[in-house]
Protein backbone atom coordinates (compact mmCIF):
# COMPACT_ATOMS: atom_id res chain seq x y z
CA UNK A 1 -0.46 -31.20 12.29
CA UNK A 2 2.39 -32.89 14.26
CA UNK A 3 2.28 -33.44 18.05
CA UNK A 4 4.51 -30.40 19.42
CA UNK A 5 6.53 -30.36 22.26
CA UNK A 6 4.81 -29.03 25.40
CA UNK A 7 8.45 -27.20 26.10
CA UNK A 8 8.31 -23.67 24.71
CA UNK A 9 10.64 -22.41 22.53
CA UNK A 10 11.78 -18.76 23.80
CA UNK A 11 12.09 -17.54 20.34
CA UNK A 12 9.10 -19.17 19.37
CA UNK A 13 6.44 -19.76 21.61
CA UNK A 14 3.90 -22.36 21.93
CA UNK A 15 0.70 -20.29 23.38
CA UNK A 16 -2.50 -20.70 22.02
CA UNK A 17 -5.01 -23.84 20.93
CA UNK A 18 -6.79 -23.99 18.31
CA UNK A 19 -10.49 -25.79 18.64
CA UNK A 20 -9.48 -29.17 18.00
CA UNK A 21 -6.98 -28.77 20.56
CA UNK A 22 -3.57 -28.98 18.70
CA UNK A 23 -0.81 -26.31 19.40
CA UNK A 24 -0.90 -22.93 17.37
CA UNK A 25 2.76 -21.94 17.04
CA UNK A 26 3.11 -17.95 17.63
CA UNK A 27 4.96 -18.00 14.48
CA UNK A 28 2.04 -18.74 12.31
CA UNK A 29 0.12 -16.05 14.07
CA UNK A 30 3.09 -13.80 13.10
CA UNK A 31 2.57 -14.87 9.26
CA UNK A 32 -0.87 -14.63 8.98
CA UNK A 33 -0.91 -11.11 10.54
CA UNK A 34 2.04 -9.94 8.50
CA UNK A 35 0.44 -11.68 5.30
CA UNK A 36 -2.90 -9.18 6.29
CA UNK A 37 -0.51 -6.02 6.46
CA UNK A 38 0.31 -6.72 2.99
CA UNK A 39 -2.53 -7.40 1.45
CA UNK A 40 -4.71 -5.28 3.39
CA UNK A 41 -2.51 -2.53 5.19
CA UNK A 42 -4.20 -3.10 8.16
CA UNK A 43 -4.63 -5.95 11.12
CA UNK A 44 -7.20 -5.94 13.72
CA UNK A 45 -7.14 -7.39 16.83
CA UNK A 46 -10.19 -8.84 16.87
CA UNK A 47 -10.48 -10.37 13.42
CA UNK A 48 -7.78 -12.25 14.01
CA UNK A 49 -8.00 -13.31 17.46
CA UNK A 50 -11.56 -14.55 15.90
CA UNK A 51 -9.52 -16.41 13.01
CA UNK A 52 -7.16 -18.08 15.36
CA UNK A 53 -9.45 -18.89 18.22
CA UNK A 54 -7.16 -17.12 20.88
CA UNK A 55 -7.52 -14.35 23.39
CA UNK A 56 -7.39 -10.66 22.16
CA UNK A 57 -4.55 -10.28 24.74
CA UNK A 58 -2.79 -12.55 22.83
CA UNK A 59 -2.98 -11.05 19.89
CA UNK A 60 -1.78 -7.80 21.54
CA UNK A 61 0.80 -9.15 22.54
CA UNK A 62 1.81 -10.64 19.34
CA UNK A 63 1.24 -7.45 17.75
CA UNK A 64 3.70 -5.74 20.29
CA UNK A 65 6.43 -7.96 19.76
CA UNK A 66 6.43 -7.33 15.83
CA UNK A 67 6.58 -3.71 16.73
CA UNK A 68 9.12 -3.80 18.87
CA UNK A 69 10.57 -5.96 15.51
CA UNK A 70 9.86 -3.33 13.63
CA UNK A 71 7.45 -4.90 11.32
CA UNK A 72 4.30 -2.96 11.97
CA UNK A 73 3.03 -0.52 13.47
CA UNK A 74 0.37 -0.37 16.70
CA UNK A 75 -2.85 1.78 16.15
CA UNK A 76 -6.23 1.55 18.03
CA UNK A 77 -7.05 -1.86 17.92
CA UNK A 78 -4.93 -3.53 15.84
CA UNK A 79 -1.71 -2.70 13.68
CA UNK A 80 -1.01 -0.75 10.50
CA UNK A 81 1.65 -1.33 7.94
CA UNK A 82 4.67 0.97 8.08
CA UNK A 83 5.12 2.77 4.53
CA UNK A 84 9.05 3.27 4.12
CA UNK A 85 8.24 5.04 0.35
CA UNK A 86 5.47 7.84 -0.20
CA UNK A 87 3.49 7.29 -3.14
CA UNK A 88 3.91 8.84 -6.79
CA UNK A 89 2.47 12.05 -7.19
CA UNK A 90 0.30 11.08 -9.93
CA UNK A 91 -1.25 8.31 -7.64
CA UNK A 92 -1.81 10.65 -4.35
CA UNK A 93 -3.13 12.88 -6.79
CA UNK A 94 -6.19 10.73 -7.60
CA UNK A 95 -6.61 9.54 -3.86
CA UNK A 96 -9.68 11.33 -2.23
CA UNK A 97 -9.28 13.91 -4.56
CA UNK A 98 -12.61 15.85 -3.77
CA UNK A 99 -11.35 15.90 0.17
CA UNK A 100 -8.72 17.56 -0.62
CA UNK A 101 -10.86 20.03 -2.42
CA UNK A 102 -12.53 21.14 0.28
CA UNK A 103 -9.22 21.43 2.71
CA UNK A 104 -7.68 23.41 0.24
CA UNK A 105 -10.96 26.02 -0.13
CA UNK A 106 -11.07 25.59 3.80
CA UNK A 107 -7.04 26.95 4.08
CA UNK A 108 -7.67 29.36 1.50
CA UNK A 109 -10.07 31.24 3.76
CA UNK A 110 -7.52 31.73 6.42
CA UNK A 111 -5.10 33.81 3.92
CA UNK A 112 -5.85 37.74 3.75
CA UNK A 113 -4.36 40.24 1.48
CA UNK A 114 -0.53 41.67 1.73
CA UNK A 115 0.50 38.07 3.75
CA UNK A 116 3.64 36.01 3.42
CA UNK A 117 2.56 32.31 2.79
CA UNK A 118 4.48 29.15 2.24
CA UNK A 119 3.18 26.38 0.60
CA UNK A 120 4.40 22.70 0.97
CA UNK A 121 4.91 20.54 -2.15
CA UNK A 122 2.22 17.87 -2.04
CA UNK A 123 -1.41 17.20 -3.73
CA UNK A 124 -3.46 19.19 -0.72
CA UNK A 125 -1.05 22.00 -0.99
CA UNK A 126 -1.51 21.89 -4.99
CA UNK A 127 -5.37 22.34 -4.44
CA UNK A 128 -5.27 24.66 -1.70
CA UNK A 129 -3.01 26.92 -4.99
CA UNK A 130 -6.16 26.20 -6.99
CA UNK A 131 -8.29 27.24 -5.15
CA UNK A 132 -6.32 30.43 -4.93
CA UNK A 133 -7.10 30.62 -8.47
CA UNK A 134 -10.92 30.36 -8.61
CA UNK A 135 -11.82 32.58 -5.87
CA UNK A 136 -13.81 35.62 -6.99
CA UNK A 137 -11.94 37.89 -5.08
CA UNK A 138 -9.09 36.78 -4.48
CA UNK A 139 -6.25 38.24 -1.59
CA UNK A 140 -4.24 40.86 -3.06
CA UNK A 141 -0.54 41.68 -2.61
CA UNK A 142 0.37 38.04 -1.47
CA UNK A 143 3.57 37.08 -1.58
CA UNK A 144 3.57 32.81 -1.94
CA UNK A 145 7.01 30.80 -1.45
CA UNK A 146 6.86 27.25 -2.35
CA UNK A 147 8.79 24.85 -2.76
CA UNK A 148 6.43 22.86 -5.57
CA UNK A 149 7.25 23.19 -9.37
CA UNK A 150 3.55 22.65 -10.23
CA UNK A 151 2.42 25.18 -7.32
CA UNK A 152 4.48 27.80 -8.29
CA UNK A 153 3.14 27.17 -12.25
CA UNK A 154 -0.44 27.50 -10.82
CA UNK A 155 -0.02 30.81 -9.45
CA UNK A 156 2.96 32.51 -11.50
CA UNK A 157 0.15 34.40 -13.82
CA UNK A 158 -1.95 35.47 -11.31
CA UNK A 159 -1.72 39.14 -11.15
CA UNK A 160 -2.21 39.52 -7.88
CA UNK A 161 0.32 37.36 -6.43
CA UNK A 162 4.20 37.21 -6.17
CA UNK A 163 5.76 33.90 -6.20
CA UNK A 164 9.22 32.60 -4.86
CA UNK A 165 10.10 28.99 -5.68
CA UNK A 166 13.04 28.11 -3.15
CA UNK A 167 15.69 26.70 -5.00
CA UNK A 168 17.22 23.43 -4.13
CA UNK A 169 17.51 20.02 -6.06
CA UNK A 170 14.72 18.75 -7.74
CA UNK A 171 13.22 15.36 -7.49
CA UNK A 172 11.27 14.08 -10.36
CA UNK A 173 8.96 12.07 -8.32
CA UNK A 174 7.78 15.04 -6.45
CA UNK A 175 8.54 17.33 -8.64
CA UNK A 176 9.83 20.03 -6.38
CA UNK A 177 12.93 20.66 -4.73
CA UNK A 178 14.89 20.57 -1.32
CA UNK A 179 17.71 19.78 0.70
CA UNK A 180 19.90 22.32 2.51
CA UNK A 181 19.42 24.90 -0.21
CA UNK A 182 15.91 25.35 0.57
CA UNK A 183 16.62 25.04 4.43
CA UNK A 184 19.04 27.95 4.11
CA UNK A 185 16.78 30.03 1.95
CA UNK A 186 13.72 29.84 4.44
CA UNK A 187 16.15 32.53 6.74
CA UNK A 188 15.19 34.90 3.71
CA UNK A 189 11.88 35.02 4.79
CA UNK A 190 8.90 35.99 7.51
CA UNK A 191 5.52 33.78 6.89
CA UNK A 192 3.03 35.13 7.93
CA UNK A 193 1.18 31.58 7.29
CA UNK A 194 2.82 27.79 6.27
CA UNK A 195 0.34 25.07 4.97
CA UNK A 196 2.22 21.61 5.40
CA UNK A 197 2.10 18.85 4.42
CA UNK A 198 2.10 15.52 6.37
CA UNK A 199 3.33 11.67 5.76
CA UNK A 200 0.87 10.19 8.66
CA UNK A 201 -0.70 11.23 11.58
CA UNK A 202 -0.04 8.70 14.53
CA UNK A 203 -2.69 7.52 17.38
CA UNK A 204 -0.31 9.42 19.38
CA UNK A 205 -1.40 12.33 17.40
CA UNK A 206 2.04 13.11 16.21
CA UNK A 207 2.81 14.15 12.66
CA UNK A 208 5.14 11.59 10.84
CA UNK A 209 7.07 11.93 7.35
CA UNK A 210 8.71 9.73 4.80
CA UNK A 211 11.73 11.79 3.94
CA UNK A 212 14.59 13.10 6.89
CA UNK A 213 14.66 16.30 4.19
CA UNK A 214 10.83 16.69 4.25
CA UNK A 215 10.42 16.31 8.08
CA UNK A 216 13.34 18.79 8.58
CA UNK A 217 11.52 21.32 6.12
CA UNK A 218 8.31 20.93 8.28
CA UNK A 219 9.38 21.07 11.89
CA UNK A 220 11.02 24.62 11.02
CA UNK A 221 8.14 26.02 9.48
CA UNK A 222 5.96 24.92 12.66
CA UNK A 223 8.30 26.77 14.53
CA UNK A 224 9.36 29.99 12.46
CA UNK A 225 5.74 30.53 10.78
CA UNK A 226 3.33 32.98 12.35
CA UNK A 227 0.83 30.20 12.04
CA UNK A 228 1.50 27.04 10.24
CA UNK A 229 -1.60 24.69 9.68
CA UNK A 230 -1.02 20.28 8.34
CA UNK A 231 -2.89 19.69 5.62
CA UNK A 232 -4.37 16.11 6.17
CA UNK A 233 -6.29 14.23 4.04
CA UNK A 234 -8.89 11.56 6.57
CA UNK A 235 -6.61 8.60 4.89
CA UNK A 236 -3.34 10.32 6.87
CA UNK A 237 -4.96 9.34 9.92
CA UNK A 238 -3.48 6.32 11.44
CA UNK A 239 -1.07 6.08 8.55
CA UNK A 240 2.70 5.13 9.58
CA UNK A 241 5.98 6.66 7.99
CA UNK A 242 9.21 6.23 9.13
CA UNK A 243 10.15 9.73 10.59
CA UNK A 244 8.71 12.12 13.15
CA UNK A 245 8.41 15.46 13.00
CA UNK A 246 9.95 17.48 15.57
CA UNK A 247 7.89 20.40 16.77
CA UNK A 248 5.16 19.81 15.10
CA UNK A 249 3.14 20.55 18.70
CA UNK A 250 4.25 24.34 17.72
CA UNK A 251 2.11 24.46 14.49
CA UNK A 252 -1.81 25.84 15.14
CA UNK A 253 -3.48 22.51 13.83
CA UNK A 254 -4.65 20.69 11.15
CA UNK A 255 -6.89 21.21 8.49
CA UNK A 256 -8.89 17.77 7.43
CA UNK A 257 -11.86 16.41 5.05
CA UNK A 258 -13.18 14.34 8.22
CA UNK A 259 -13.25 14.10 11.50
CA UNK A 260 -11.12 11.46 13.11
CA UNK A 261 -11.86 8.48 15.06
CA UNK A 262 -11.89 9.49 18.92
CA UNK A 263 -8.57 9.00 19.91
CA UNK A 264 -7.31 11.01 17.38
CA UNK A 265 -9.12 13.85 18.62
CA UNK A 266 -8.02 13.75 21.85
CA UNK A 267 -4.24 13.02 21.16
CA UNK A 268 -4.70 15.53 19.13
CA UNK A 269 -5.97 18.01 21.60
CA UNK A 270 -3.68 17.03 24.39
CA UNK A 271 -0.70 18.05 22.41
CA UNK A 272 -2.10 21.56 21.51
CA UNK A 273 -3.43 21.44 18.03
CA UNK A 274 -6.65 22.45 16.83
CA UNK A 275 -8.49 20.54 14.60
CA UNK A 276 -10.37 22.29 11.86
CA UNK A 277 -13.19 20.06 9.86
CA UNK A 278 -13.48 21.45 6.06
C-alpha cells in the first residue's frame, strides 16, 4: 500500500492501523461493511473491528456516520441493511412458515363468537384465517373485514362467518387492495379486534413498514380497534423498512414465534406493548 499522508482528509479520514502499521483509510472500512450488508444483511461490530484490527469505538462510529448517510441501519451491536422493497408474497410465504403457524393458532384464541375482526393482508394474517378454518369449534357469528384477496377466499365458505373485503386497488404482488378507498371504508366499521401486520420491528421497539399506504392502514387500526395485536414473525425483529408507524404504542402488543433478544423486550415494554410468545 502507498505511504499516506499523515494530514486527514475531513471527508475521508485517516484513523486506524492495521498490524503492519500502514494507514487504514475509513473509506475501506465503509466498503467492506457495506459489502457485508449485502451479502449478509447484517454487520457486527465486533467481527469487523476483529477483521480490521481497530477499536470497536471505531467501528461505531463508522457505523453511525453511514446511518446518518442513510446507508444502514444501527441495531444492537452492529448494523442491519435497510429493505426499501418487501418481499413477494410467494417468498414470505415459505419464510418460517411453521412460526407463523403457531402465531396464527395463538391469535385465533383471542377471537370469541359475534366479534368484529380485521385482518391485515400478509402471510401471518393468511394463517391466522387458516387456522380459523381447522378449529373444531370454531367462533360463531363473526363478522371478518380484510383487506387480503386470498384471506377473504379462505373464509368466504365458512358458514359461520361473514366476510367484507374493503375495496380499494389491487396490487398483484400482494394481492390485496388499498389506498384511500380502503382508508375511507374502515369509518364503516367497529372492530372489536385488528391483527396487523408489520414491515420490522426496530431496537427502539417501534413498528416500521415498507409502504406510506400500509403504515397509514396500520396506525388507524391501532388506534380505532378495540384491541389490535402485530403479528411478528422472530425474523421482523431487528429488521429495517423505510417507514414508521404512527401510533403503533396504542395497539395491545404483539403476537411472536420467539422471544426476542433483551433489548427488544424492554423497548418493547417501555412503550406499552405486551408481548405474547406463541
Amino acid at each position: 500500500m502507498a505511504e499516506t499522508s499523515s494530514q486527514s482528509d475531513p471527508q475521508n479520514p485517516v484513523d486506524a492501523q492495521n498490524p503492519t502499521g500502514q494507514r487504514i483509510l475509513a473509506s475501506q472500512r465503509h466498503d467492506e461493511i457495506l459489502r457485508r450488508l449485502n451479502e449478509d444483511g447484517v454487520a457486527g461490530i465486533s467481527e469487523i473491528a476483529a477483521f480490521f484490527d481497530v477499536s470497536r469505538e471505531t467501528i461505531r462510529r463508522d457505523l453511525k456516520l453511514l446511518a446518518q448517510r442513510g446507508l444502514l441501519a444501527l441495531v444492537h451491536g452492529g448494523a442491519t441493511k435497510i429493505q426499501l422493497h418487501e418481499p413477494a408474497f410467494g417468498l414470505r410465504s415459505q419464510e418460517n412458515s411453521g412460526g407463523k403457524a403457531a402465531i396464527g393458532q395463538a391469535a385465533c384464541a383471542l377471537i370469541r363468537s359475534g366479534m368484529v375482526v380485521f385482518l391485515d393482508s400478509g402471510t401471518t394474517t393468511l394463517a391466522l384465517a387458516q387456522a380459523l378454518t381447522q378449529q373444531d369449534k370454531a367462533p360463531e357469528n363473526l363478522t371478518i373485514c380484510t383487506t387480503s384477496l386470498r384471506i377473504a377466499l379462505q373464509l368466504c365458505h365458512v358458514p359461520t362467518i361473514r366476510v367484507h373485503i374493503l375495496g380499494g386497488e389491487i396490487s398483484p404482488e400482494e394481492e390485496a387492495s388499498g389506498g384511500i378507498d380502503v382508508l375511507q371504508a374502515l369509518e364503516h366499521f367497529r372492530f372489536d379486534l385488528a391483527f396487523l401486520g408489520t414491515g420490522g420491528i426496530t431496537a427502539e421497539g417501534e413498528i416500521t413498514d415498507f409502504t406510506r399506504n400500509g403504515a397509514e392502514l396500520r396506525s388507524r387500526l391501532a388506534v380505532v380497534a378495540g384491541e389490535a395485536w402485530f403479528l411478528a414473525s422472530a425474523e421482523k425483529f431487528g429488521r429495517m423498512t423505510p417507514l414508521r408507524v404512527a401510533h403503533y404504542e396504542q395497539a395491545a402488543g404483539i403476537i411472536t414465534d420467539h422471544r426476542p433478544e433483551p433489548q427488544f423486550v424492554t423497548a418493547l415494554a417501555e412503550k406499552g406493548l405486551r408481548l405474547h410468545i406463541s
